[in-house]
Protein backbone atom coordinates (compact mmCIF):
# COMPACT_ATOMS: atom_id res chain seq x y z
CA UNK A 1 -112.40 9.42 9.17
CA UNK A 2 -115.77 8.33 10.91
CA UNK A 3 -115.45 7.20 14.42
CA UNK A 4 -116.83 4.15 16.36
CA UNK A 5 -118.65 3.45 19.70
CA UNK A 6 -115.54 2.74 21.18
CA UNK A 7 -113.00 5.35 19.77
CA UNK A 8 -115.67 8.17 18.92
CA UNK A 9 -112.53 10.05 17.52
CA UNK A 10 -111.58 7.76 14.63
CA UNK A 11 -108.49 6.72 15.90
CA UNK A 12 -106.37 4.12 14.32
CA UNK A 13 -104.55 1.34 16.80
CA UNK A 14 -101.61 2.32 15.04
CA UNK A 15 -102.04 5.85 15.98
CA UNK A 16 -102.73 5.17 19.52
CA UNK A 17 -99.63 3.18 19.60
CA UNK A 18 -97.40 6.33 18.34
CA UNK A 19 -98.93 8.30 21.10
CA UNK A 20 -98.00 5.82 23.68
CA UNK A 21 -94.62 5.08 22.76
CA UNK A 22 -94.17 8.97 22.36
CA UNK A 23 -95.23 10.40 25.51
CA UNK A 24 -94.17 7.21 27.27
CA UNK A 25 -90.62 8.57 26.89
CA UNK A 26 -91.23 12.13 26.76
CA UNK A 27 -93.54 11.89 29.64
CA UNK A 28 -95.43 15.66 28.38
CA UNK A 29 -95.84 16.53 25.18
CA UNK A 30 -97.88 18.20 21.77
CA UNK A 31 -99.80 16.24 19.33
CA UNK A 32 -97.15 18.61 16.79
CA UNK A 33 -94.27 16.88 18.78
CA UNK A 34 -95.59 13.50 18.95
CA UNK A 35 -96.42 13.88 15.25
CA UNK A 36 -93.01 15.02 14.02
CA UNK A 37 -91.28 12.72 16.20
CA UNK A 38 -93.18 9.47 15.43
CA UNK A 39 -94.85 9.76 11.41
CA UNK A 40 -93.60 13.19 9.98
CA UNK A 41 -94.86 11.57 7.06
CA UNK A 42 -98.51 12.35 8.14
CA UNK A 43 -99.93 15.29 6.33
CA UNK A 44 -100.96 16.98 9.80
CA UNK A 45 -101.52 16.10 13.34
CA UNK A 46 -105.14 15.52 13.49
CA UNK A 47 -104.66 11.60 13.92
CA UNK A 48 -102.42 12.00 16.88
CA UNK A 49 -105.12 14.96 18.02
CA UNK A 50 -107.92 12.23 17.93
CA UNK A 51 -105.94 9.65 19.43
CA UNK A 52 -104.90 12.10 22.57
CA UNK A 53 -108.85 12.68 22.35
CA UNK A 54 -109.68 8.54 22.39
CA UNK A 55 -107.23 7.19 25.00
CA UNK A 56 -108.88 10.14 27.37
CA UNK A 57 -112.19 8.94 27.56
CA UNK A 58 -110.19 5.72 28.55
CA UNK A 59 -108.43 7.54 31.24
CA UNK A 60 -104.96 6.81 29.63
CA UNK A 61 -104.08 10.45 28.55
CA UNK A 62 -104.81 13.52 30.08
CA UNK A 63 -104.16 17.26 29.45
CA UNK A 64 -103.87 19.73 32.02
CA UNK A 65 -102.93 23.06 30.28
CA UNK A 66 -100.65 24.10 27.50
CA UNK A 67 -97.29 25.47 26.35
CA UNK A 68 -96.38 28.98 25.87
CA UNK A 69 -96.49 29.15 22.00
CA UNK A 70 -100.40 27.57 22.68
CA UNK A 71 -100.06 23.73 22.30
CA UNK A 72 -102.24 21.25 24.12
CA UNK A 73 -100.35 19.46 26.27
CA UNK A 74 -100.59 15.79 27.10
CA UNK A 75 -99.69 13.55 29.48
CA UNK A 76 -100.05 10.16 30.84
CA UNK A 77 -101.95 8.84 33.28
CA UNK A 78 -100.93 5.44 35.61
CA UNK A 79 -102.97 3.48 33.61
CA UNK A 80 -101.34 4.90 30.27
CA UNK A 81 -97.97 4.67 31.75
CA UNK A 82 -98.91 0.53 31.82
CA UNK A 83 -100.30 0.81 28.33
CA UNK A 84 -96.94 2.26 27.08
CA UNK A 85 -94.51 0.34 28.69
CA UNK A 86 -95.92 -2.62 26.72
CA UNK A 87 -95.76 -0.87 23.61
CA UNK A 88 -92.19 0.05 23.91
CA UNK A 89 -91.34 -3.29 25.62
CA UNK A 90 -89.88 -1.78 29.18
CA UNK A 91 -90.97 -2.97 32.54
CA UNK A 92 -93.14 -0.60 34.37
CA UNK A 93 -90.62 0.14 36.85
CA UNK A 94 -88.64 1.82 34.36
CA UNK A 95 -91.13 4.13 32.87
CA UNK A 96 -90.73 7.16 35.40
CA UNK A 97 -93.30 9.35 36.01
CA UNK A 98 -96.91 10.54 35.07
CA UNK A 99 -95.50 14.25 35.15
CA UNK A 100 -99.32 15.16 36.12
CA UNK A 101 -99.20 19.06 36.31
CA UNK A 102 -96.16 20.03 34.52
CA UNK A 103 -97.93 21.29 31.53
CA UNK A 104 -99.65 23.75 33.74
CA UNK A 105 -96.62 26.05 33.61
CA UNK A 106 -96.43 25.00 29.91
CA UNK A 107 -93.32 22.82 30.69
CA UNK A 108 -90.68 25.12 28.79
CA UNK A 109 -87.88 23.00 29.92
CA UNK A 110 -89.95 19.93 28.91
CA UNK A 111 -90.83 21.11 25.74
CA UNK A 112 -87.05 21.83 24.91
CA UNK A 113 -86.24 18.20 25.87
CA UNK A 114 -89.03 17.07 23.05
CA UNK A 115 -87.46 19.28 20.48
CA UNK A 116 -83.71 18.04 21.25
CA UNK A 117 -85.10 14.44 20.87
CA UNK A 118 -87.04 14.83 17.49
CA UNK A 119 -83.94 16.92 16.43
CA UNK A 120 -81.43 13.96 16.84
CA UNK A 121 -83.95 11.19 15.90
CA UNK A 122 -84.74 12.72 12.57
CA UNK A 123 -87.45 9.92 11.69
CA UNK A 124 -87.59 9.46 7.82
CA UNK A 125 -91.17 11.28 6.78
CA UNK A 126 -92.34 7.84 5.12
CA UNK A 127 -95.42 7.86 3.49
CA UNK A 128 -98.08 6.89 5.34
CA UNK A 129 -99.88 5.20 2.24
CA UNK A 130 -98.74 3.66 -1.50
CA UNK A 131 -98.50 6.86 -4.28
CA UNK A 132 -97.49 6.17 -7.38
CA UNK A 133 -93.85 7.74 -7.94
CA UNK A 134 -92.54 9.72 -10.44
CA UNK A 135 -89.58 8.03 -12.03
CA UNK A 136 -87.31 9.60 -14.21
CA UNK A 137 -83.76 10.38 -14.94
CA UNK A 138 -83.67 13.72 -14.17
CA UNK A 139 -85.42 13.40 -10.48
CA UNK A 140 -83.09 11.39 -9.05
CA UNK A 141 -79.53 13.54 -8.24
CA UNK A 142 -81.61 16.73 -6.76
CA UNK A 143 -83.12 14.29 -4.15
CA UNK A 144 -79.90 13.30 -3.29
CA UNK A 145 -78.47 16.54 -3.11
CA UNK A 146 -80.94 17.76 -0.67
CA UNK A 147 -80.21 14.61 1.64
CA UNK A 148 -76.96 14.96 1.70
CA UNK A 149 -77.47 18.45 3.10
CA UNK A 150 -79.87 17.76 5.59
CA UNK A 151 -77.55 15.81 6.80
CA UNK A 152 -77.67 12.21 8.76
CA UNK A 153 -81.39 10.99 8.21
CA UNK A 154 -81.84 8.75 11.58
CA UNK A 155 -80.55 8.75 14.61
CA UNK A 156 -82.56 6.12 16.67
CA UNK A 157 -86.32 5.64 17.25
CA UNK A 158 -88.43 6.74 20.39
CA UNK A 159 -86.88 3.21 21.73
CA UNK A 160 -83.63 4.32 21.75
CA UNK A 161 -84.44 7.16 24.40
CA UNK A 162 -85.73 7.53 27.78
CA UNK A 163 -85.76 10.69 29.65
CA UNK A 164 -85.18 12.22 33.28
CA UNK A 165 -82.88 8.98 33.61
CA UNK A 166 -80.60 8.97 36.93
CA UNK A 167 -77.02 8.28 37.09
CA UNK A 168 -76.30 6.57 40.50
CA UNK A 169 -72.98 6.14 42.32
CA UNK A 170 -72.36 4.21 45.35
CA UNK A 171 -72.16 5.77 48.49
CA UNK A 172 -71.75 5.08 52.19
CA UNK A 173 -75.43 5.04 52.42
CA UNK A 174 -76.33 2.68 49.12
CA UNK A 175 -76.57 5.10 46.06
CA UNK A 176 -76.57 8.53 45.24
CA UNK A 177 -77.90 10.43 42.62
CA UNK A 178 -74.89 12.01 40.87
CA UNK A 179 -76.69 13.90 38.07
CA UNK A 180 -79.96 13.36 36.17
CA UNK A 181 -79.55 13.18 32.69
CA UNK A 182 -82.03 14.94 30.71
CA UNK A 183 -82.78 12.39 27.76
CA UNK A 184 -80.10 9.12 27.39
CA UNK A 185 -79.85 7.78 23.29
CA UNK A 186 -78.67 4.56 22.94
CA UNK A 187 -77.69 3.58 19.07
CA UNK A 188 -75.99 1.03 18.75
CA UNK A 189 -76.25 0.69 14.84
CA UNK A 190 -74.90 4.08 14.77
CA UNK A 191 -72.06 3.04 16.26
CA UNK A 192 -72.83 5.23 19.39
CA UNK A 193 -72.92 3.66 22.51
CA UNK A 194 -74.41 6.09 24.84
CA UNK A 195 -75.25 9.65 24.84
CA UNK A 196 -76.24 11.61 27.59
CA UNK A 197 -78.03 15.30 26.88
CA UNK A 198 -78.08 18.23 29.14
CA UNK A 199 -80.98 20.25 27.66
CA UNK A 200 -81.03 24.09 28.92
CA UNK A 201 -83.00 27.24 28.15
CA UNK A 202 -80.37 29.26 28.95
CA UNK A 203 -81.57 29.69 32.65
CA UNK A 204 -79.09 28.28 34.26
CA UNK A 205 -75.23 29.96 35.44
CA UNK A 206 -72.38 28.68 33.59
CA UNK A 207 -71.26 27.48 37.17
CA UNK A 208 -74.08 25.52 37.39
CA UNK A 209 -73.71 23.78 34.36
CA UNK A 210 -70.05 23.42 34.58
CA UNK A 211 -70.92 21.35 37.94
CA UNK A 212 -73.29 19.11 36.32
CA UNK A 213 -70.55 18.28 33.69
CA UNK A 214 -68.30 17.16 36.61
CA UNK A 215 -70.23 15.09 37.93
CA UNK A 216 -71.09 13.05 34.55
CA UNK A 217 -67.02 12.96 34.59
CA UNK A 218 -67.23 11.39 37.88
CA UNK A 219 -69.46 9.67 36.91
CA UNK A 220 -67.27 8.20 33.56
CA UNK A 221 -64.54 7.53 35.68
CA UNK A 222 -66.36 5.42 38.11
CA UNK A 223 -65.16 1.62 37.51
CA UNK A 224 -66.87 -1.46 39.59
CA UNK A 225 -65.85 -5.68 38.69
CA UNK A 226 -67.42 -7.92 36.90
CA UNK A 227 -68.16 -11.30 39.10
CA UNK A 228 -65.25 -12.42 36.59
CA UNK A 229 -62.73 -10.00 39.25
CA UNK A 230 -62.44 -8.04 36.02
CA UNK A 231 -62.01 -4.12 36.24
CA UNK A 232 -64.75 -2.19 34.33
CA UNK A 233 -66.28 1.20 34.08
CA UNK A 234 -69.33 1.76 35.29
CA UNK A 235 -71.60 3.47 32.45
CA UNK A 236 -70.36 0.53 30.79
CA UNK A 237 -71.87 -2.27 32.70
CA UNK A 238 -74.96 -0.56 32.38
CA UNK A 239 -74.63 0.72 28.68
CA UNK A 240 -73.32 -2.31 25.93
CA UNK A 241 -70.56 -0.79 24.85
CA UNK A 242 -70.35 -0.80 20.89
CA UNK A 243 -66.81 -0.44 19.98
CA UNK A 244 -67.26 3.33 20.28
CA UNK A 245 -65.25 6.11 22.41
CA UNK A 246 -66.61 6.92 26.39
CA UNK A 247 -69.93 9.00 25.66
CA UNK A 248 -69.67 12.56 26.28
CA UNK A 249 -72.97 14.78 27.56
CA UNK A 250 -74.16 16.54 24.81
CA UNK A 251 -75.17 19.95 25.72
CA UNK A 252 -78.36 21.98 24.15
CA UNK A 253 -79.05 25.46 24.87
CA UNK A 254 -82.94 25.90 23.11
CA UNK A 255 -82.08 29.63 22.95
CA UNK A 256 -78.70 31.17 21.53
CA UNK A 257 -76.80 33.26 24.11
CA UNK A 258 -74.04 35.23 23.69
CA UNK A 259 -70.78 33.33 24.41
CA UNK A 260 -68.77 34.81 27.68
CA UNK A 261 -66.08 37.00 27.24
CA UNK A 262 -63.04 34.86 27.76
CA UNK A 263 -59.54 36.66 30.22
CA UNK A 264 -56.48 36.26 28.32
């Protein structure tokens, strides 16, 4: 696709939308990840590549190094961080971050986030334009088969998640930090609620993880009033609650470990 004066890359507005809305929640990532998470239906990532490449010369993207299997990295700048919370519809104080230098360290525990996220969204690989389909009676049942063992197709869209999201309790002093939750998915048309995911890379001591699990259980437990005098949990003034159990953190190790020997 030939380029313009204005986008010498050839980038579509639709494109440069997916790239906003992507890294806007993901804060660093690949045009691969952006691509697989937003329109897996795309034959590659060269779009998302150009449109990483137009927004720059805007100063609305930048990259600043890349991950360890080689990736370009990209991130937003203050000025893309306003372009992206209008495209996913969120004030700008609740965008987070630029994360300017991360991706020079190639952001491992960044780019295991990214994976977790496009693993659990699942976005349907739609065609990106009309082709004639095939139709006969034969076609139909292996399709089926093979989507019924890929299991669920969607969980969510990019909207449905921010990351690096704090989880605040009150304290003598205002607030406190009780954890940080690594990426929150809210899907309501999935019946879920609220999900919170601890990503790790298997760096971390099992003591250190079991502590952050306590404190999302303190964190559960934690019940405030409504200005009705009524009792009510906490995660659930702040999460619409959609008939669904209390959310549990989901927890992701990127790499298998062995599991520790158990006494008794």
């Amino acid at each position: 696709m030939g380029g313009s004066k204005v986008y010498p890359y050839g980038s579509t507005s639709a494109v440069r939308a997916h790239v906003l809305a992507a890294v806007g929640v993901l804060k660093v990532a690949s045009a691969d990840q952006i691509h697989r998470l937003m329109a897996p239906g795309h034959r590659d990532n060269k779009a998302f590549r150009n449109a990483l490449l137009d927004l720059a010369r805007y100063g609305i993207t930048v990259s600043e190094g890349s991950s360890r299997d080689g990736n370009k990295l990209w991130s937003l700048t203050p000025l893309g961080l306003d372009a992206a919370a209008e495209v996913l519809g969120r004030p700008a104080d609740q965008m987070g971050g630029t994360a300017r230098g991360a991706a020079r360290s190639g952001a491992p525990h960044a780019m295991a986030v990214n994976e977790t996220v496009i693993a659990i969204t699942r976005t349907p690989a739609a065609p990106t334009s009309p082709a004639p389909r095939q139709r006969t009676g034969s076609a139909s049942p292996p399709v089926a088969v093979e989507a019924d063992a890929m299991g669920p197709r969607e969980i969510g869209t990019v909207g449905s998640w921010p990351t690096e999201v704090s989880l605040n309790l009150p304290s003598s002093r205002g607030t406190r930090t009780a954890v940080r939750a690594d990426a929150v998915l809210q899907a309501p048309e999935a019946g879920l609620p609220v999900l919170f995911v601890e990503v790790d890379n298997c760096t971390e001591t099992p003591e250190r993880l079991a502590a952050k699990f306590e404190k999302y259980r303190t964190y559960f437990r934690l019940k405030t009033k409504t200005t009705q005098g009524r009792e009510l949990q906490v995660w659930r003034s702040r999460y619409a609650a959609t008939g669904g159990t209390a959310p549990r953190p989901s927890p992701w190790c990127s790499t298998p470990a062995p599991a520790p020997a158990r006494k008794g």
